[in-house]
Every structure is written in structure tokens, then in C-alpha cells.
N, C-alpha and C. Protein backbone atom coordinates (compact mmCIF):
# COMPACT_ATOMS: atom_id res chain seq x y z
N UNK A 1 0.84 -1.18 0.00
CA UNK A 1 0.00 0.00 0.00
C UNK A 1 0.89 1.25 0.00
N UNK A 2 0.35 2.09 -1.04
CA UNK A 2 1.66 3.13 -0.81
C UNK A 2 1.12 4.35 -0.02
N UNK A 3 1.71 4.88 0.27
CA UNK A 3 1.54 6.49 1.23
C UNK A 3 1.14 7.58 0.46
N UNK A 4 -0.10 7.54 1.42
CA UNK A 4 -0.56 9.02 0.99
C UNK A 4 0.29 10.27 0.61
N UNK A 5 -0.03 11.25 -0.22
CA UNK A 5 1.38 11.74 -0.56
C UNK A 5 0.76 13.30 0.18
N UNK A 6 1.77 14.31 1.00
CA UNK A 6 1.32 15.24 1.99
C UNK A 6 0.54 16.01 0.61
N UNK A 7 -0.80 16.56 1.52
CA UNK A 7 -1.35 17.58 0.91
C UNK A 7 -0.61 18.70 0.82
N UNK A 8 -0.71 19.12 -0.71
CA UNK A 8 -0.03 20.62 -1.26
C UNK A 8 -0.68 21.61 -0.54
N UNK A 9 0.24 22.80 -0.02
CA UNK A 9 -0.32 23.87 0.65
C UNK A 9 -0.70 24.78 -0.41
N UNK A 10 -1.43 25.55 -0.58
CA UNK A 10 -1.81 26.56 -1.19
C UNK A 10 -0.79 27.75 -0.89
N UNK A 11 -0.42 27.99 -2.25
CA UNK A 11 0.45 29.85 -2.01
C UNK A 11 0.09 30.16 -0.95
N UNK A 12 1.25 31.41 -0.36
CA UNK A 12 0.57 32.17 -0.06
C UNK A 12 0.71 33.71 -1.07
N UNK A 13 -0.57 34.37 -0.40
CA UNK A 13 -0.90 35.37 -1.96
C UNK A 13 0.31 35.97 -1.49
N UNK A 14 0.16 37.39 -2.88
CA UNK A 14 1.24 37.94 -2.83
C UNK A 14 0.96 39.26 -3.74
N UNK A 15 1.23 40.33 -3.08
CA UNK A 15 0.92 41.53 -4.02
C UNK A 15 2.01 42.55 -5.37
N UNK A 16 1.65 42.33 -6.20
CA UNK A 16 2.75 42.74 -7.53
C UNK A 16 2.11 44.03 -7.81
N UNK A 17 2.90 45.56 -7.69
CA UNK A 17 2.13 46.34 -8.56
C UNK A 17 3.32 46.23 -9.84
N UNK A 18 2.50 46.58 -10.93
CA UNK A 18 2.96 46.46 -12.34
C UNK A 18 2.70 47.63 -13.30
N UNK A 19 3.37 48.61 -12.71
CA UNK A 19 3.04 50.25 -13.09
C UNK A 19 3.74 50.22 -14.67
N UNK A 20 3.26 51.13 -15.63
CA UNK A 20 3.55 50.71 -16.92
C UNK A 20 3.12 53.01 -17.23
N UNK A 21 4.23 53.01 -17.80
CA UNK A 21 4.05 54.27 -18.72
C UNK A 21 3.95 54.81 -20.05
N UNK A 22 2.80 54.81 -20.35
CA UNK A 22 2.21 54.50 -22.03
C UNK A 22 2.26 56.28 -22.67
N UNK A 23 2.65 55.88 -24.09
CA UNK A 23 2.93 57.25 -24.52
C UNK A 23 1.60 56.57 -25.43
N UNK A 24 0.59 57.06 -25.63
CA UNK A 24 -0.29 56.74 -26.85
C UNK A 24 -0.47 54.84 -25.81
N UNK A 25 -0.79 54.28 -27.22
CA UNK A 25 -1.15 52.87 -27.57
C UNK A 25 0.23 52.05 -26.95
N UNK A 26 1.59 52.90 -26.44
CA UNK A 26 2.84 51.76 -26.38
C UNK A 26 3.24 51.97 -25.03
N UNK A 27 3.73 51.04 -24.99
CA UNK A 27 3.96 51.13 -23.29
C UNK A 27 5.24 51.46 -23.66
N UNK A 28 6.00 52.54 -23.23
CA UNK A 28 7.32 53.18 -22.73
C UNK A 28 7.90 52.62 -22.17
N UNK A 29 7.31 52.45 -21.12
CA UNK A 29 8.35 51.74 -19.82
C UNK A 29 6.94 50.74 -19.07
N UNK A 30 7.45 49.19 -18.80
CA UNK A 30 7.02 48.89 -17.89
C UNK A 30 7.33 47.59 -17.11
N UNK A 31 6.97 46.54 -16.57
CA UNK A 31 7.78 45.66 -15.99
C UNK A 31 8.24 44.77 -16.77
N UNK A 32 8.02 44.45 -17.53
CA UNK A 32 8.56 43.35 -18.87
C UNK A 32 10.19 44.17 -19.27
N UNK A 33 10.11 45.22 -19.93
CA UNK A 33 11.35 46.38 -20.15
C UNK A 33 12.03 46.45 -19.20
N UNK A 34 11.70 46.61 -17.94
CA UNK A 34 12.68 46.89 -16.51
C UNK A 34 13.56 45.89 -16.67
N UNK A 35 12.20 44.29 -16.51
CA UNK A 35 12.81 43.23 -16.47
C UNK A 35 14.27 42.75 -17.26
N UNK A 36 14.06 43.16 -18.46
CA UNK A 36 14.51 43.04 -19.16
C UNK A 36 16.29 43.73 -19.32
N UNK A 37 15.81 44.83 -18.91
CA UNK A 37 17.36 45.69 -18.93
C UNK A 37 17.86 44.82 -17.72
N UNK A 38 17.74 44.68 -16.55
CA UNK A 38 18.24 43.90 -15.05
C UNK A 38 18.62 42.98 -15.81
N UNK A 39 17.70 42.29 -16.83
CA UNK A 39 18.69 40.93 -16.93
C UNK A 39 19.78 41.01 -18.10
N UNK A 40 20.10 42.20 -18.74
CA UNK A 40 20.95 42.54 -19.65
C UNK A 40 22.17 42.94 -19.05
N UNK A 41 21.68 43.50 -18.09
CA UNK A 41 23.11 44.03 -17.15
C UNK A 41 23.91 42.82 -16.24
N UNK A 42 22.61 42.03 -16.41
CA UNK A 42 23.31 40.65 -15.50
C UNK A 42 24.06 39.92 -15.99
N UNK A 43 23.28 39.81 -17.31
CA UNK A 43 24.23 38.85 -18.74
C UNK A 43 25.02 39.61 -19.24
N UNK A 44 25.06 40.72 -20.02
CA UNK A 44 26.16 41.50 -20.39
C UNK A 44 25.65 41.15 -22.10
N UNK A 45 24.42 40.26 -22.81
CA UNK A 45 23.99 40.55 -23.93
C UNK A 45 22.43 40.37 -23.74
N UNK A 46 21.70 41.47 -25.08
CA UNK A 46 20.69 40.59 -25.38
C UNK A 46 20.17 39.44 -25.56
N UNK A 47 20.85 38.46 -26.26
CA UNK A 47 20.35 37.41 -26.09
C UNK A 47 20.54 36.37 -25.03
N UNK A 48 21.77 36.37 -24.52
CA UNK A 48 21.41 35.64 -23.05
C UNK A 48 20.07 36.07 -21.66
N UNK A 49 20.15 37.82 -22.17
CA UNK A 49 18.66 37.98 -21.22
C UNK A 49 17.56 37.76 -21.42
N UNK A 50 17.34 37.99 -23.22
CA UNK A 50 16.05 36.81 -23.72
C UNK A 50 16.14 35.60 -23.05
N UNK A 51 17.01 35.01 -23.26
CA UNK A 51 16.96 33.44 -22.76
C UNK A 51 16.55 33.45 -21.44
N UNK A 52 16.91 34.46 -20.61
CA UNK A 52 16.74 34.06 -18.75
C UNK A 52 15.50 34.61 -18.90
N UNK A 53 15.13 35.24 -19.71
CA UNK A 53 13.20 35.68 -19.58
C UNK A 53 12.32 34.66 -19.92
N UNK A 54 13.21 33.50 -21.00
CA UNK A 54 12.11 32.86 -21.64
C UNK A 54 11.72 33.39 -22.75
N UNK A 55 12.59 34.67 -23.35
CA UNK A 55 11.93 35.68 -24.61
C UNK A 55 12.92 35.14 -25.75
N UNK A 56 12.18 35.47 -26.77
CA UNK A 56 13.15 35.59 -28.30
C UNK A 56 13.86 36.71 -28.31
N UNK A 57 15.07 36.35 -29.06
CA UNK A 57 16.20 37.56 -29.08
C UNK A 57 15.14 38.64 -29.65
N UNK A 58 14.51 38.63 -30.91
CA UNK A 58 13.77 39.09 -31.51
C UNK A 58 12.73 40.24 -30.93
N UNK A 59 11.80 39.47 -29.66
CA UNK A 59 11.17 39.94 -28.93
C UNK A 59 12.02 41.17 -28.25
N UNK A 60 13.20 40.42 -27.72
CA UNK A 60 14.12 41.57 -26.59
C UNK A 60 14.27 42.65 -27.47
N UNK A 61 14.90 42.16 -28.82
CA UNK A 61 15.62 43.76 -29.67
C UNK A 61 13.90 44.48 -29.57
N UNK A 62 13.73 44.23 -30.08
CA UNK A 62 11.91 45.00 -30.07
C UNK A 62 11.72 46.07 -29.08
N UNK A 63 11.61 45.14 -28.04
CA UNK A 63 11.52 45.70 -26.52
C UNK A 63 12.59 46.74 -26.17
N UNK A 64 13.38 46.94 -26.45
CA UNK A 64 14.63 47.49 -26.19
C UNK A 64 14.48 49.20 -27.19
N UNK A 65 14.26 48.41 -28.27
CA UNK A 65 14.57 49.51 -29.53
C UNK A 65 13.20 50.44 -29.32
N UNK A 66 12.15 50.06 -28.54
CA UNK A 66 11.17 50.88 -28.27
C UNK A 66 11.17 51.97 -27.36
N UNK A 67 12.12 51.05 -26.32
CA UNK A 67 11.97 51.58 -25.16
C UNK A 67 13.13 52.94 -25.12
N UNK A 68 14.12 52.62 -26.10
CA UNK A 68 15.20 53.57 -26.37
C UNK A 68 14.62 54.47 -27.32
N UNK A 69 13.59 54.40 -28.09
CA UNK A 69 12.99 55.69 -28.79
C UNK A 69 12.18 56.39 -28.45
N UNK A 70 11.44 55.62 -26.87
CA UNK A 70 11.08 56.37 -26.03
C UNK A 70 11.22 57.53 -24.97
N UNK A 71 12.97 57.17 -24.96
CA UNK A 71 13.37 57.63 -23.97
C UNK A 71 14.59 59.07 -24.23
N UNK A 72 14.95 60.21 -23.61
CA UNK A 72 15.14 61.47 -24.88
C UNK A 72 16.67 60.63 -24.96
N UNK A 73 17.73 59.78 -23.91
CA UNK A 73 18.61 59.17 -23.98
C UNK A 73 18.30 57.84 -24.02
N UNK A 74 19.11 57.11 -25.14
CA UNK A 74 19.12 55.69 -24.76
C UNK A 74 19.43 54.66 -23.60
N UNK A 75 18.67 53.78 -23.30
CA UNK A 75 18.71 53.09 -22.05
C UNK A 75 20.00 51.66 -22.51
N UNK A 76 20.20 51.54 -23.32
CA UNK A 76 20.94 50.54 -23.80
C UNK A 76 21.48 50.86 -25.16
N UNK A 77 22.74 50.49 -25.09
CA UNK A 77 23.98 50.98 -25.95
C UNK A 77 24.58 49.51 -26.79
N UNK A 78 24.61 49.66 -28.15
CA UNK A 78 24.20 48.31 -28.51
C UNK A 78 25.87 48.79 -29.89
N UNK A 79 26.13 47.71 -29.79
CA UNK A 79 27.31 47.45 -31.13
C UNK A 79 27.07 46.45 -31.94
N UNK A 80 27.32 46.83 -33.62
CA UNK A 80 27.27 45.73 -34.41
C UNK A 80 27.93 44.81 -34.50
N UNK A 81 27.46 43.53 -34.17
CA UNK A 81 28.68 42.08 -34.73
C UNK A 81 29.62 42.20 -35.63
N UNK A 82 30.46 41.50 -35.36
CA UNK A 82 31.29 41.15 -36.70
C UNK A 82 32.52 40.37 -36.25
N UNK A 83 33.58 40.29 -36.65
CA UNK A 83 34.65 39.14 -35.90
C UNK A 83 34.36 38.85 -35.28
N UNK A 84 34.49 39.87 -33.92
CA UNK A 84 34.18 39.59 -32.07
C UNK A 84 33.16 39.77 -31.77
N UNK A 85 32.17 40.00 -33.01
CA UNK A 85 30.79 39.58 -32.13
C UNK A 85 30.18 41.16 -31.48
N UNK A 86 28.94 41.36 -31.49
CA UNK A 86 28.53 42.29 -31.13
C UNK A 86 28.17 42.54 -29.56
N UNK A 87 27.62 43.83 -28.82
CA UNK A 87 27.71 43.52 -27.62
C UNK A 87 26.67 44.90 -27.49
N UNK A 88 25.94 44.75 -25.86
CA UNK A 88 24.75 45.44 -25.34
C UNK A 88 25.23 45.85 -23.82
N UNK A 89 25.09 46.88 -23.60
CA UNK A 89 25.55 47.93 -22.06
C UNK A 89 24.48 48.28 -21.85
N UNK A 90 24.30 48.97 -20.31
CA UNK A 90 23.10 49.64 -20.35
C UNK A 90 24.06 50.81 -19.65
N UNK A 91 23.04 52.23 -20.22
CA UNK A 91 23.88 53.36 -20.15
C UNK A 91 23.25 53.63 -19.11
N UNK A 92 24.28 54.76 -18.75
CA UNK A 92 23.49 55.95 -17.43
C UNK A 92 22.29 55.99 -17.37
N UNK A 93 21.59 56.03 -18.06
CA UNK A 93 19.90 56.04 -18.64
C UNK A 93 19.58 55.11 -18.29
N UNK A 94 19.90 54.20 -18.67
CA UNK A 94 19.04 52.79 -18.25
C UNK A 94 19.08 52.05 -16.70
N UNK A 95 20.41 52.69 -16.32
CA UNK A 95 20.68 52.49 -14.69
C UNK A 95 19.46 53.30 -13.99
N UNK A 96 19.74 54.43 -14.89
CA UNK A 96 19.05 55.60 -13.45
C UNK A 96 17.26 54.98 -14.02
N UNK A 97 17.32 54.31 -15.01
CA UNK A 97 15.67 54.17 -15.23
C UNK A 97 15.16 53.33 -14.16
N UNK A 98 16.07 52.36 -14.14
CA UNK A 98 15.76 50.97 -13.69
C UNK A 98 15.96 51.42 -11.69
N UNK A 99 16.61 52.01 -11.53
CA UNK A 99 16.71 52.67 -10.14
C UNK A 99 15.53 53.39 -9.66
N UNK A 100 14.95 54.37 -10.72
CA UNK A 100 13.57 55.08 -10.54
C UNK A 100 12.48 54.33 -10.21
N UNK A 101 12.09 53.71 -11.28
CA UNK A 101 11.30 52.57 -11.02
C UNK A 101 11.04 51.49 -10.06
N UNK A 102 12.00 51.29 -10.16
CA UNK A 102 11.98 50.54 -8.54
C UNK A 102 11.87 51.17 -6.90
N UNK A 103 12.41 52.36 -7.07
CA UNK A 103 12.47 53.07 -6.21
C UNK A 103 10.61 53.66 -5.93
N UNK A 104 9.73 54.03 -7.32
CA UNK A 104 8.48 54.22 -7.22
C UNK A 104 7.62 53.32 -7.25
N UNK A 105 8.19 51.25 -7.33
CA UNK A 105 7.40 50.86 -6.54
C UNK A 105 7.69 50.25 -4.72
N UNK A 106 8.74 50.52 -4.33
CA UNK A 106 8.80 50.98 -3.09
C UNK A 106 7.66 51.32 -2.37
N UNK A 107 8.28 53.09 -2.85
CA UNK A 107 7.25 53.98 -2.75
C UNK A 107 5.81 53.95 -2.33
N UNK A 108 5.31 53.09 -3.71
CA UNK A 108 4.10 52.95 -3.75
C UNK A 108 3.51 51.74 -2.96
N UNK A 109 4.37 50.82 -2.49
CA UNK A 109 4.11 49.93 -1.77
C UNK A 109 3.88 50.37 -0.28
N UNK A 110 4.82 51.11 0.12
CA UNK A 110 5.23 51.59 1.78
C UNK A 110 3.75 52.36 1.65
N UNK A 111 3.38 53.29 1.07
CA UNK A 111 2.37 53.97 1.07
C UNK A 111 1.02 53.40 0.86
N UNK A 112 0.83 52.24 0.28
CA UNK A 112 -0.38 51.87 0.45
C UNK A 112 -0.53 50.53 1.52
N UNK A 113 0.84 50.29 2.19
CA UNK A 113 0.72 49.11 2.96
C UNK A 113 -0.60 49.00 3.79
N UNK A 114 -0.73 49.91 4.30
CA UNK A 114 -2.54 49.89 5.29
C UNK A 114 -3.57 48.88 4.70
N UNK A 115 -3.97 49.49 3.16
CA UNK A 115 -4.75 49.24 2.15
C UNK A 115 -4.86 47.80 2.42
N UNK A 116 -3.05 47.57 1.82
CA UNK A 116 -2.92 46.04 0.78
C UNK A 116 -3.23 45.05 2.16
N UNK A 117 -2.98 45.34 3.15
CA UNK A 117 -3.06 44.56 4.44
C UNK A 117 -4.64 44.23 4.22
N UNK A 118 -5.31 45.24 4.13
CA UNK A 118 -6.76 45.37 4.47
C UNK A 118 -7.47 44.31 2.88
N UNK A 119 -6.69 44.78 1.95
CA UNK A 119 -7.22 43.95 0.44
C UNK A 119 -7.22 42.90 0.83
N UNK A 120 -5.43 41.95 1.63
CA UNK A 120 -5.13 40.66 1.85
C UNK A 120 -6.00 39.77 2.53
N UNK A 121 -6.42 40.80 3.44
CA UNK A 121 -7.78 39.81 4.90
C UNK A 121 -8.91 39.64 3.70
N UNK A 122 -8.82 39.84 2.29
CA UNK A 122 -10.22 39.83 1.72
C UNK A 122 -9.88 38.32 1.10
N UNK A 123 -9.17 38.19 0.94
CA UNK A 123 -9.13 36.78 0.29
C UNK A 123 -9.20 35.16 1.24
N UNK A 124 -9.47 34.46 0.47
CA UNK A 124 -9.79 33.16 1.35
C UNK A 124 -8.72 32.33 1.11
N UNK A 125 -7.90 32.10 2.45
CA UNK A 125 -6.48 31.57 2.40
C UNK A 125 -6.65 30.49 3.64
């Protein structure tokens, strides 16, 4: 007879804000893009940070090339291949973006902690 196998606990919840800054129809900046530069700076290319996202290189250049025509400086500093291969930095811009942002959801967290406490008792856990 084999053993019951332990009952799975249920998560526990967990609150994400996912603030996004749309010029028109495109999102400028938002957590996918953040994401994205953090993991460029971690890897040191586009396509290894596609890969740690789970994204197509394709997808990333996209994401990137938007977010840098969004922005009045580029957030990422990009060189063409060739012998040695091409390569992706993230500039002053993209540091201080990725610092802001995070820093305003902080922010926005510390400040609504009362709330989210009060949202959390609403759910059935």
C-alpha cells in the first residue's frame, strides 16, 4: 500500500504592482522592459537575457529599440557584430531608469501598505 502523498499547501498570496508608462497605444516603460534591462546588465547581452526571460532575441531587440525611442537618452547601448561579435551595455539612462522605477514601486508599496493589508484579509487563504 503506498503512502498518501502530503497535501499541497496553497500559495501564499502575494501583491505585484505592475506600473507601466504608455505614450499613446505603447507602453514606454514597464515591468517586462525593466525586467529586461536587469537581466541585460546581469548577462552582459541581449540574447542571453532573452533566454533568462524565456523571450526571443527578436522579442528583446523589439523591446529594447522601443523603449530607447522612447526615452530622450538611450537606455541601452548596442554594437554591431562582426569578428568579435557584437555587444549590449546599459547606459546611465538605463541604470538611473531601472533605479527610478523601482524606487516608485517601493514607494508605492510603503504607502499603500494599510490598504494592501486590508485587500489581503479579503481573500480566502
Amino acid at each position: 500500500m503506498k503512502p498518501k502523498p502530503a497535501p499541497k499547501l496553497a500559495p501564499k498570496p502575494s501583491l505585484k504592482l505592475r506600473m507601466r508608462v504608455t505614450v499613446g497605444d505603447i507602453i514606454a516603460i514597464g515591468p517586462g522592459k525593466i525586467a529586461l534591462l536587469q537581466a541585460l546588465d546581469e548577462t552582459g547581452s541581449i540574447t542571453a537575457a532573452a533566454k533568462s526571460l524565456d523571450m526571443s532575441y527578436r522579442r528583446a531587440w523589439l523591446l529594447i529599440d522601443e523603449l530607447n525611442r522612447a526615452l530622450k537618452t538611450p537606455a541601452v547601448a548596442t554594437a554591431a557584430g562582426g569578428a568579435k561579435g557584437g555587444g549590449s551595455a546599459l547606459t546611465e539612462s538605463g541604470r538611473a531608469l531601472i533605479t527610478l522605477y523601482r524606487q516608485i514601486e517601493d514607494t508605492a508599496l510603503q504607502a499603500a501598505k494599510p490598504e494592501i493589508r486590508e485587500l489581503m484579509k479579503l481573500l480566502a487563504t
